[in-house]
C-alpha atoms as a PDB file:
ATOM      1  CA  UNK A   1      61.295  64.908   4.071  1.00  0.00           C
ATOM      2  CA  UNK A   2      64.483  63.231   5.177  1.00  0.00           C
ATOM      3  CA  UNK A   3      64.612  59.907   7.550  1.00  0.00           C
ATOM      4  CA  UNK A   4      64.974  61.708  10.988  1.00  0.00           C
ATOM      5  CA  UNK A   5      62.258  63.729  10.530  1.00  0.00           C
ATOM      6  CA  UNK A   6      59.673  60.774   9.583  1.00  0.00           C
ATOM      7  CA  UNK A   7      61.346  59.003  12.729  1.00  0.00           C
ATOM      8  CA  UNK A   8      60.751  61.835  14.715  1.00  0.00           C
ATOM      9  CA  UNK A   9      57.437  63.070  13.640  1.00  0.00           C
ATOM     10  CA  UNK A  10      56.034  59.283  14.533  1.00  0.00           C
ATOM     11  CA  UNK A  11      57.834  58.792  17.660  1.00  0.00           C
ATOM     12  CA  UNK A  12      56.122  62.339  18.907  1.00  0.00           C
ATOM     13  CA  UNK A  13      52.710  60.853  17.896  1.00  0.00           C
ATOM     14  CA  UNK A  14      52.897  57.648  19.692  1.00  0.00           C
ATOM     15  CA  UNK A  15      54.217  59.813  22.797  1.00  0.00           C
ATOM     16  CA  UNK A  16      51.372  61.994  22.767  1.00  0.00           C
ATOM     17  CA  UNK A  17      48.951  58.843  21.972  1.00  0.00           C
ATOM     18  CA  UNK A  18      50.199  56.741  24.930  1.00  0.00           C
ATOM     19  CA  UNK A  19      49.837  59.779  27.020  1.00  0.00           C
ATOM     20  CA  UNK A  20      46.192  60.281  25.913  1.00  0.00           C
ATOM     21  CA  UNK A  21      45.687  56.262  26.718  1.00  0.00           C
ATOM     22  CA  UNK A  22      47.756  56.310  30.447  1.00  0.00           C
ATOM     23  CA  UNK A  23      45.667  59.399  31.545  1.00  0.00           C
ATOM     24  CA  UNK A  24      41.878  57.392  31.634  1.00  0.00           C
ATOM     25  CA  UNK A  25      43.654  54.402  32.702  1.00  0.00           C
ATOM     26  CA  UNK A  26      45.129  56.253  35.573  1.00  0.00           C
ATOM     27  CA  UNK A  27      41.728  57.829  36.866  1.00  0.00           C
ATOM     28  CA  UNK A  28      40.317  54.389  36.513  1.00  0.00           C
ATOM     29  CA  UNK A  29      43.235  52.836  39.177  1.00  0.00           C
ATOM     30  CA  UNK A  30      42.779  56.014  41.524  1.00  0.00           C
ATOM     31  CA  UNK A  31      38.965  55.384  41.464  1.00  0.00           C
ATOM     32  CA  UNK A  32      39.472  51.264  41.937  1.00  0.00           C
ATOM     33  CA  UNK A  33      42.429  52.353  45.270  1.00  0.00           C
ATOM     34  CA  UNK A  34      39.749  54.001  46.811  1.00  0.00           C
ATOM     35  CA  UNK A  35      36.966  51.436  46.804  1.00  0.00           C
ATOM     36  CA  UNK A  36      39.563  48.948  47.829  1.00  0.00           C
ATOM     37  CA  UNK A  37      41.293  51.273  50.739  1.00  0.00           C
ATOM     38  CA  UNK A  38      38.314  50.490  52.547  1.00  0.00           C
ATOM     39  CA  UNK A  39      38.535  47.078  53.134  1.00  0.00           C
ATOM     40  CA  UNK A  40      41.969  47.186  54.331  1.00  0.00           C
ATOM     41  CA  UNK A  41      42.690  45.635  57.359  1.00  0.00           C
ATOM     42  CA  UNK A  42      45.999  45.063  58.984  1.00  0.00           C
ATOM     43  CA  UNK A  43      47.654  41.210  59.316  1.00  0.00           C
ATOM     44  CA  UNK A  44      49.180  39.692  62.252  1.00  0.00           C
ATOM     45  CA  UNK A  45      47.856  42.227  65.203  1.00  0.00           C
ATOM     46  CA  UNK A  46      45.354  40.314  67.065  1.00  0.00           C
ATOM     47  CA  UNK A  47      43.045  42.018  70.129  1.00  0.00           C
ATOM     48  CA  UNK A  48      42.694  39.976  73.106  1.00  0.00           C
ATOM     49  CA  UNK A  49      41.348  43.128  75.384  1.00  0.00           C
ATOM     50  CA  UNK A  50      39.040  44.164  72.506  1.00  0.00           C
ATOM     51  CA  UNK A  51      35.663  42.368  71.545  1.00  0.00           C
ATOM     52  CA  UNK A  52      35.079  41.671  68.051  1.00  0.00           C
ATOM     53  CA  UNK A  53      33.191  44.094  66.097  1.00  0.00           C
ATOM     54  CA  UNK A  54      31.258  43.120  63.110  1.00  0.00           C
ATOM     55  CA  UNK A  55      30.383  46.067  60.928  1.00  0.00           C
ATOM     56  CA  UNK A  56      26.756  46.061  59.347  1.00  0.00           C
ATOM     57  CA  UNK A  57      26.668  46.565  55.642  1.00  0.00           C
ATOM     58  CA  UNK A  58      23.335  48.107  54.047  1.00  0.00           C
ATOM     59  CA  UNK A  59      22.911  47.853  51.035  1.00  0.00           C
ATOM     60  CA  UNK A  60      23.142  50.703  48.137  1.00  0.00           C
ATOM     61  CA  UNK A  61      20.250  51.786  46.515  1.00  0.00           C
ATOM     62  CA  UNK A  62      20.284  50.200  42.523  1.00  0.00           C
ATOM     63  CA  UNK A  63      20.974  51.969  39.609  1.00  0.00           C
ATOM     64  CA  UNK A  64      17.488  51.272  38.334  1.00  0.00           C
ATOM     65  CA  UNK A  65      15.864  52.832  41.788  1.00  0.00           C
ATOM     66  CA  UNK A  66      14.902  56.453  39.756  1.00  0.00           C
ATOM     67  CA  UNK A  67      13.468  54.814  36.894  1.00  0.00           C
ATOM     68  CA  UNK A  68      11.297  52.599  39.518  1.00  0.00           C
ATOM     69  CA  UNK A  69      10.339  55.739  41.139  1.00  0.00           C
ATOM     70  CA  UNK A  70       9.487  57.350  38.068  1.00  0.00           C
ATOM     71  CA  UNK A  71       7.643  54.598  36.528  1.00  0.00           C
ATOM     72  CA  UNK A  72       5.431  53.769  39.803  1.00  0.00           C
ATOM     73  CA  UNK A  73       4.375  57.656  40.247  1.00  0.00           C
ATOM     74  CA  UNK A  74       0.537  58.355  40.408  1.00  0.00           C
ATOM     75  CA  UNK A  75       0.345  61.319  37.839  1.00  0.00           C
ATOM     76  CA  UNK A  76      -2.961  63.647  38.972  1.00  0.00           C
ATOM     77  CA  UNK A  77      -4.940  65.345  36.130  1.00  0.00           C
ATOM     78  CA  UNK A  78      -5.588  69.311  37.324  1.00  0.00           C
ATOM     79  CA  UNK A  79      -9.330  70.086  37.990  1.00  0.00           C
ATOM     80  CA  UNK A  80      -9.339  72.655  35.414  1.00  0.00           C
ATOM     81  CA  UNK A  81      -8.393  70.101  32.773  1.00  0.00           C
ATOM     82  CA  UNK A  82     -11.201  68.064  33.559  1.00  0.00           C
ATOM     83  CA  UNK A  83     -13.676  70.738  33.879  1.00  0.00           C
ATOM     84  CA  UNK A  84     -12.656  71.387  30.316  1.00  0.00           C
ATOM     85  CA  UNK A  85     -13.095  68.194  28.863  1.00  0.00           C
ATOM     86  CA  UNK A  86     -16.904  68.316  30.513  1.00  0.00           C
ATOM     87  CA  UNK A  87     -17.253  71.673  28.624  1.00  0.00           C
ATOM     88  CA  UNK A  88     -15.834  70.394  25.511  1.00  0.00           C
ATOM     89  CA  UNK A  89     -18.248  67.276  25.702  1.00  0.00           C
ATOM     90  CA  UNK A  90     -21.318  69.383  26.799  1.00  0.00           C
ATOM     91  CA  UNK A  91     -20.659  71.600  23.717  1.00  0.00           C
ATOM     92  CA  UNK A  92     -20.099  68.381  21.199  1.00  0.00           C
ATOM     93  CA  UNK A  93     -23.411  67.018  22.583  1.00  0.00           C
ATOM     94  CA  UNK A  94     -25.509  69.955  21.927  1.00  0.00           C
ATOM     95  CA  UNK A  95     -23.907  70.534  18.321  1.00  0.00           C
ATOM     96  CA  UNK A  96     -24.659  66.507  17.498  1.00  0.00           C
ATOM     97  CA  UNK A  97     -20.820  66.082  16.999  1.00  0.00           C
ATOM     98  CA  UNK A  98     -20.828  63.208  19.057  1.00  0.00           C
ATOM     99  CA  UNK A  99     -23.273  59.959  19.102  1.00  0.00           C
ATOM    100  CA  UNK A 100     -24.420  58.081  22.268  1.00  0.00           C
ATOM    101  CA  UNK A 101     -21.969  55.425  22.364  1.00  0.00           C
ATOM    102  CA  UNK A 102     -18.779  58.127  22.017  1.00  0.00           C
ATOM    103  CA  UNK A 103     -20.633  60.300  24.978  1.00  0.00           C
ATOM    104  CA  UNK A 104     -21.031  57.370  26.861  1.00  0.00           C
ATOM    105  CA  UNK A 105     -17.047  56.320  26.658  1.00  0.00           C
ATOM    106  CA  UNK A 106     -16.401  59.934  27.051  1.00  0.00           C
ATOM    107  CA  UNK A 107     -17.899  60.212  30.308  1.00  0.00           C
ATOM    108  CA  UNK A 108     -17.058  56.715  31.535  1.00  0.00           C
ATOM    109  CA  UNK A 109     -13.005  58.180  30.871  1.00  0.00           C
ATOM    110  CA  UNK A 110     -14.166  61.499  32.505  1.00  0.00           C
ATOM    111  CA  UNK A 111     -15.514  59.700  35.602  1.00  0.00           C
ATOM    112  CA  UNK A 112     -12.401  57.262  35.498  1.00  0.00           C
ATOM    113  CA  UNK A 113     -10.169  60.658  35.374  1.00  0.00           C
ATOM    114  CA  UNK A 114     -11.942  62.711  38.385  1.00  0.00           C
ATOM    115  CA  UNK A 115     -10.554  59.628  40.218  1.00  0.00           C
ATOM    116  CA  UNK A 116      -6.746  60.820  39.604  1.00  0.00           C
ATOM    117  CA  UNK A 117      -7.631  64.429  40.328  1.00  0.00           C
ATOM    118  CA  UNK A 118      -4.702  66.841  41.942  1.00  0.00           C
ATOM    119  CA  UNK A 119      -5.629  66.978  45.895  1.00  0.00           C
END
């Protein structure tokens, strides 16, 4: 491999590398032109006719507002479900699988749960 074609070989690689880096950088000023073309407002024309109008901003939504929502939602248990568990605790309790104490905490959950029941 002669000279020119090591010079040539490398300056088509850093082409096609620049491109690849311009193309990102180029979505990133279109997206940055179009927050900013909103604020634009026009120097030296005054309104003396014209009252002054002051625009009210509200404010977004955060990022962080669908994890809030997710994390704060009641989950309901289905009445089947629970139904089941009594069934399943009825049926430990008459084959001695379970002492007092764990039927007691059993039902205490169970009561807790019929609380959070699907409407």
């Amino acid at each position: 491999m002669n000279e020119l074609n090591r010079n040539t070989r490398t300056l088509i690689v850093s082409f096609v590398l620049v491109i690849m880096m311009l193309i990102p950088l180029r979505f990133v000023e279109v997206g940055e032109g179009l927050s900013v073309s909103e604020n634009q407002m026009v120097l030296g024309e005054t309104s003396v006719n014209q009252p002054v109008v002051t625009e009210v901003v509200e404010p977004s939504v955060p990022l962080e507002e669908p994890y809030q929502t997710i994390e704060n939602k009641f989950d309901c248990i289905a009445k089947t479900d629970i139904d089941a568990a009594w069934n399943d605790l009825r049926v430990e309790i008459e084959n001695k699988q379970v002492d007092q104490a764990q039927a007691t905490e059993v039902v205490n959950n169970l009561i807790l749960a019929q609380t959070r029941v699907c409407k």
